[in-house]
N, C-alpha and C. Protein backbone atom coordinates (compact mmCIF):
# COMPACT_ATOMS: atom_id res chain seq x y z
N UNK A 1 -22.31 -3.90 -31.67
CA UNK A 1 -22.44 -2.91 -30.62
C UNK A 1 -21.09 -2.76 -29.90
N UNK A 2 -20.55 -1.38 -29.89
CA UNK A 2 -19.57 -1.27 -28.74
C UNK A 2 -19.40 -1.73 -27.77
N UNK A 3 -18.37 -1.99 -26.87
CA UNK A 3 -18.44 -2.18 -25.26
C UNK A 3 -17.91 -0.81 -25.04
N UNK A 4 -18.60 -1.13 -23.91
CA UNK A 4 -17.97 0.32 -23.03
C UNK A 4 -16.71 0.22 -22.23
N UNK A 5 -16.12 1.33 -22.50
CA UNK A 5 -14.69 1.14 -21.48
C UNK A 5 -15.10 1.44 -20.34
N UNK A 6 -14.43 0.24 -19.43
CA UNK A 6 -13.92 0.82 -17.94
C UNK A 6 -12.80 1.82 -17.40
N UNK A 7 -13.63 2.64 -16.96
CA UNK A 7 -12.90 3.49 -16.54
C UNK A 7 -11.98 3.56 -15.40
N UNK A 8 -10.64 3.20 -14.94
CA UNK A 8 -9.96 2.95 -13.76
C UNK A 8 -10.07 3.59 -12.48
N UNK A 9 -9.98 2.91 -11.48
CA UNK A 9 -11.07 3.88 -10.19
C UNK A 9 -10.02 3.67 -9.17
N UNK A 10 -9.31 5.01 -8.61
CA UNK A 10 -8.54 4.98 -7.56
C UNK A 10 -8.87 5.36 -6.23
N UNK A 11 -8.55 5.40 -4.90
CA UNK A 11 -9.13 5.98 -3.83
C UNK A 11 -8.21 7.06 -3.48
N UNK A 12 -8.71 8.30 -3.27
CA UNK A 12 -8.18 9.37 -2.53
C UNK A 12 -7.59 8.92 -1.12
N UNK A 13 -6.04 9.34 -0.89
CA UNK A 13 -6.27 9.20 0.47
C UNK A 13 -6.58 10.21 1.47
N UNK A 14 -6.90 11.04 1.26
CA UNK A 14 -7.64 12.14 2.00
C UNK A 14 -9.06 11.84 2.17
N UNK A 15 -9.81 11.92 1.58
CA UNK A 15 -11.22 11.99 1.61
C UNK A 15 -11.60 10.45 1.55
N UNK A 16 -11.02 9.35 1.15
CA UNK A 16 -11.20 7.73 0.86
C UNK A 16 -11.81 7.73 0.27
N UNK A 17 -12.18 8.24 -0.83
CA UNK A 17 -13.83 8.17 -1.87
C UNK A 17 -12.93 6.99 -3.38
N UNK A 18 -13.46 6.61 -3.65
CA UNK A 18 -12.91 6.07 -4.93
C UNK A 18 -14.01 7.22 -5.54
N UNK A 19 -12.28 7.48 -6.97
CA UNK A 19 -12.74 8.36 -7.97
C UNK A 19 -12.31 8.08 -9.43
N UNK A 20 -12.31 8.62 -10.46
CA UNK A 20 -11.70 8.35 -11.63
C UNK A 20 -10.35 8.54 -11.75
N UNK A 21 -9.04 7.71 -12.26
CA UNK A 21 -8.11 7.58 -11.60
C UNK A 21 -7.91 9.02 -12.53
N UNK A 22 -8.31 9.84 -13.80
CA UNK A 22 -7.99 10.86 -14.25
C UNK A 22 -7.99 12.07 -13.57
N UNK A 23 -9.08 12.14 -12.69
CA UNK A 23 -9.38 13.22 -11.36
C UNK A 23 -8.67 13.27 -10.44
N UNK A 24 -7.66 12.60 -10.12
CA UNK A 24 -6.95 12.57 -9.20
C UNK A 24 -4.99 12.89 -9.67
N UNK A 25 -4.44 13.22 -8.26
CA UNK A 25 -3.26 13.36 -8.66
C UNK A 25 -2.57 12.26 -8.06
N UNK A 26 -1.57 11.80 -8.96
CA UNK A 26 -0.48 11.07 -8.66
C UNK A 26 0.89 11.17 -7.98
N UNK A 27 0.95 11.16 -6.48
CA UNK A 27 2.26 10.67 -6.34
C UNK A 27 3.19 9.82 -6.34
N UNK A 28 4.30 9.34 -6.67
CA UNK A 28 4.94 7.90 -6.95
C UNK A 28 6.12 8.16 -6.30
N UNK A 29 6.88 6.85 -5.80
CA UNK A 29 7.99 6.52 -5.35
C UNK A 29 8.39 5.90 -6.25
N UNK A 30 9.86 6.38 -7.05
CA UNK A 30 10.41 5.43 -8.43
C UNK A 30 10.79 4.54 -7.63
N UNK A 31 11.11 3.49 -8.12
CA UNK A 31 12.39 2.28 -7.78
C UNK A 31 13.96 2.67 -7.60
N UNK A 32 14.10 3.78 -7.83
CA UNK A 32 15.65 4.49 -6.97
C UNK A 32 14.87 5.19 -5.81
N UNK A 33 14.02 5.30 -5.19
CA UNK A 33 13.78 5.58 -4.25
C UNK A 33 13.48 7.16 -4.29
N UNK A 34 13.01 8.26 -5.07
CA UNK A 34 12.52 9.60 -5.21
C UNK A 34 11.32 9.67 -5.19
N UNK A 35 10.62 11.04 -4.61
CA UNK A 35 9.69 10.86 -4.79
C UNK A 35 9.16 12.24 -5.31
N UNK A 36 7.93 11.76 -6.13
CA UNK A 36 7.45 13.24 -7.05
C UNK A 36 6.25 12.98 -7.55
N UNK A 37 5.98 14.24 -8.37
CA UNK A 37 4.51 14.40 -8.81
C UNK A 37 4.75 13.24 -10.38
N UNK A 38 3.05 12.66 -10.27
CA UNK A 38 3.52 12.25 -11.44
C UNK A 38 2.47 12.39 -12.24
N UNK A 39 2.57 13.31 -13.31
CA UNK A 39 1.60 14.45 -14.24
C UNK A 39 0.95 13.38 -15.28
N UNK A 40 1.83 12.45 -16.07
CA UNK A 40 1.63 11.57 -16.88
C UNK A 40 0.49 10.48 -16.16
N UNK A 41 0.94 9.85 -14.72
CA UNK A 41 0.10 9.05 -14.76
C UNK A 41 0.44 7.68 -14.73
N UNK A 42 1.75 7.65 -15.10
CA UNK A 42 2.46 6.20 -16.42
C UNK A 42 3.94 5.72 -15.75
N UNK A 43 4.19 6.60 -14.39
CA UNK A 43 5.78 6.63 -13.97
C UNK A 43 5.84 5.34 -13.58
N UNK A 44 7.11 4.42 -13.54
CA UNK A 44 7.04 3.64 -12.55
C UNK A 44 7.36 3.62 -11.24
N UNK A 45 7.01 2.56 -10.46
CA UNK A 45 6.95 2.97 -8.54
C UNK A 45 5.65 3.19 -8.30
N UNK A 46 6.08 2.71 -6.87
CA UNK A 46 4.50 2.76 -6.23
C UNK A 46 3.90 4.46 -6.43
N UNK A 47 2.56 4.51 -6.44
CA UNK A 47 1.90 5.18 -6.53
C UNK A 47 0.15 5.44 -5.38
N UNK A 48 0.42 6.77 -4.86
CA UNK A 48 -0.58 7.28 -4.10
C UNK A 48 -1.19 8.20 -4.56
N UNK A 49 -2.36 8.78 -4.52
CA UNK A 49 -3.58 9.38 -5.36
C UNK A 49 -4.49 10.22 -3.97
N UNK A 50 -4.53 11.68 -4.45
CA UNK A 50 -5.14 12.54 -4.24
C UNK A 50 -6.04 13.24 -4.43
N UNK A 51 -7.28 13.73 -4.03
CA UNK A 51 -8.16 14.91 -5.25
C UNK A 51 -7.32 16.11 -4.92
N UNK A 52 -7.48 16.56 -6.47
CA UNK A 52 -7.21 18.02 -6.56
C UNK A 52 -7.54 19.02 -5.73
N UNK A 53 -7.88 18.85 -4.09
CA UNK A 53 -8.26 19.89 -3.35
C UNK A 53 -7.45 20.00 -2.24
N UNK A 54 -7.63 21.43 -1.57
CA UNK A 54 -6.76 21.75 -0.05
C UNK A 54 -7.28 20.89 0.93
N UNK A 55 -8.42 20.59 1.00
CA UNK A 55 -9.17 19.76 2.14
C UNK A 55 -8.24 18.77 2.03
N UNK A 56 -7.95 17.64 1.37
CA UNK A 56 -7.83 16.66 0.88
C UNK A 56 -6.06 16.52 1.17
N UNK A 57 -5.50 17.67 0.89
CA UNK A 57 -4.21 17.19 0.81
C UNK A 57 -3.81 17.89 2.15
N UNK A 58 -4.49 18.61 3.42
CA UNK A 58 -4.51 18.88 4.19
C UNK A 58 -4.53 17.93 5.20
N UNK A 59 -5.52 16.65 4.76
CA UNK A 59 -5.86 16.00 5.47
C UNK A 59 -4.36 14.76 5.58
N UNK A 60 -4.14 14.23 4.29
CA UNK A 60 -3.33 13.67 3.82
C UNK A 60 -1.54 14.32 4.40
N UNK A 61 -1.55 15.36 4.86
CA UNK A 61 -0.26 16.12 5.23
C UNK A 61 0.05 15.93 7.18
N UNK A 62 -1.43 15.82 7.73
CA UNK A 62 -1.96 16.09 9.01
C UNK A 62 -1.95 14.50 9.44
N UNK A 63 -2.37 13.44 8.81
CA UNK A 63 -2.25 11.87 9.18
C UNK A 63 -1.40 11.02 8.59
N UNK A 64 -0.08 11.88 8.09
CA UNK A 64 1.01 11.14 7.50
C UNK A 64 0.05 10.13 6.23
N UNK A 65 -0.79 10.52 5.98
CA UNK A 65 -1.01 8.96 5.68
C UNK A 65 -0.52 9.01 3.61
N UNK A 66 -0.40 9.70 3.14
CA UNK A 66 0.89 10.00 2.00
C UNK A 66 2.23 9.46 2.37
N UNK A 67 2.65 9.34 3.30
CA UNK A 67 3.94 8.68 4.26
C UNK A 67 3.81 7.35 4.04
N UNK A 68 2.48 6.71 4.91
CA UNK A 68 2.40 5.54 4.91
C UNK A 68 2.32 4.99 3.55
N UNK A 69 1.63 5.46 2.88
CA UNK A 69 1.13 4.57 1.60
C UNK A 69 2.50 4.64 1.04
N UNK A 70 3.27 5.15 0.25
CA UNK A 70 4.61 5.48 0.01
C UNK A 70 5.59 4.26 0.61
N UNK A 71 5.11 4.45 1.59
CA UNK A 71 5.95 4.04 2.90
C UNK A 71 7.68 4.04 2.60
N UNK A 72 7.70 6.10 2.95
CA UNK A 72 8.82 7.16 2.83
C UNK A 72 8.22 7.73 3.07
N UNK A 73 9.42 8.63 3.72
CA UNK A 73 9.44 10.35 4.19
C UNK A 73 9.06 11.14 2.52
N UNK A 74 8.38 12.31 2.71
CA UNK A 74 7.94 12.79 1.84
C UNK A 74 9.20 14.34 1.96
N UNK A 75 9.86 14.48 1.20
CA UNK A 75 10.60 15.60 1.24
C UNK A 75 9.80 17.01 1.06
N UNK A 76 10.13 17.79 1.96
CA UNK A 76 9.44 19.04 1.83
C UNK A 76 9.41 19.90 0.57
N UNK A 77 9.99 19.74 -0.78
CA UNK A 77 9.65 20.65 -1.63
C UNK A 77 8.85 19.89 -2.30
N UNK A 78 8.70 18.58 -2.46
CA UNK A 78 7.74 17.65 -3.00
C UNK A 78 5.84 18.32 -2.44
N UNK A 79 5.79 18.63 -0.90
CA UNK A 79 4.75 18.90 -0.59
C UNK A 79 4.61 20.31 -0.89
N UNK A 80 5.71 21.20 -1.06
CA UNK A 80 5.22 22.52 -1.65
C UNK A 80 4.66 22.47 -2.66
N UNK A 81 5.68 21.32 -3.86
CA UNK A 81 4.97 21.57 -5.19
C UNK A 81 3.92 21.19 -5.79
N UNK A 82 3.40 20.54 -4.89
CA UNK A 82 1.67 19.46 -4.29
C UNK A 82 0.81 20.88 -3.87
N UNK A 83 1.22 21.47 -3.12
CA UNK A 83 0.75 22.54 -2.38
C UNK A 83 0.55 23.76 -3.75
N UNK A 84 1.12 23.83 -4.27
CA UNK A 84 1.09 24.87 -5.06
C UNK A 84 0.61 24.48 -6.32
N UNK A 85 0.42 23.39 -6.72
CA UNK A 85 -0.95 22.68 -7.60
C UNK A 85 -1.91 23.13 -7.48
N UNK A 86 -2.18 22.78 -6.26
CA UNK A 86 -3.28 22.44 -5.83
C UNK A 86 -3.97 23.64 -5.53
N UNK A 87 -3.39 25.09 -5.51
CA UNK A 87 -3.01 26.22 -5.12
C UNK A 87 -3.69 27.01 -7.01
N UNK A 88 -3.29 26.58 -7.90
CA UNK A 88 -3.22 26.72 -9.57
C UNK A 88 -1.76 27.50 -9.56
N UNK A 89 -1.14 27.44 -8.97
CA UNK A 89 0.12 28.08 -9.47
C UNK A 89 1.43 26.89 -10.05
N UNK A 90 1.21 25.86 -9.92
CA UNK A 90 1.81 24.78 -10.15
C UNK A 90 1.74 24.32 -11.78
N UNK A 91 1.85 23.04 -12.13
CA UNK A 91 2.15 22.21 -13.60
C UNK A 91 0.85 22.23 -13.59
N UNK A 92 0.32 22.29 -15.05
CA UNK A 92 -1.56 22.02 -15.52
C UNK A 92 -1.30 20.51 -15.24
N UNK A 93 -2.68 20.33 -15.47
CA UNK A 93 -3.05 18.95 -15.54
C UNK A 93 -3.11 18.08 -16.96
N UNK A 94 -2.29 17.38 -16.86
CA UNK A 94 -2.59 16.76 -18.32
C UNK A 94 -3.26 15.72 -18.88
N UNK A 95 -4.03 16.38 -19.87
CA UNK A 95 -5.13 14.80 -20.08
C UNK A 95 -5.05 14.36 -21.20
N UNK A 96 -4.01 14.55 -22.06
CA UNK A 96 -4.04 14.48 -23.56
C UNK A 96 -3.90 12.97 -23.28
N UNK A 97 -3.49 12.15 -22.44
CA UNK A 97 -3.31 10.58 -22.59
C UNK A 97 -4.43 9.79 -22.03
């Protein structure tokens, strides 16, 4: 008989829900200190996790709290291009991995 895979479970910081870490978006701080979207999933550097919604990254924009977790300033075209994801005018989502 198979086992079943576990599926990896991250918490939004907007909404605090733990979700499937695939449903969610990734932001990361590399180890040179940048910070960006991370589509793969796989970057190295710390990493903070979002749902794909305006509520959510509204909330997350309004209580610094993307700041804190990071713990860095979030550069403003970083939150446009978060914003405009999230928006569908941004990078698809990729799930081929």
């Amino acid at each position: 008989m198979a086992k079943k895979r576990r599926v990896p479970q991250r918490m939004c910081l907007g909404c605090r829900e733990n979700k499937n870490k695939r449903e969610l978006i990734r932001i990361v701080r590399t180890p040179l200190g940048e910070i960006e979207l991370d589509v793969t999933g796989k970057k190295a550097g710390r990493g903070a996790y979002i749902c794909p919604s305006i509520d959510c990254f509204q909330r997350v924009i309004k209580n610094k709290s993307l700041e804190k977790s990071l713990r860095s300033t979030i550069p403003e075209g970083v939150i446009n291009s978060l914003k405009e994801r999230l928006e569908g005018k941004g990078l698809p989502t990729d799930t081929s991995s």
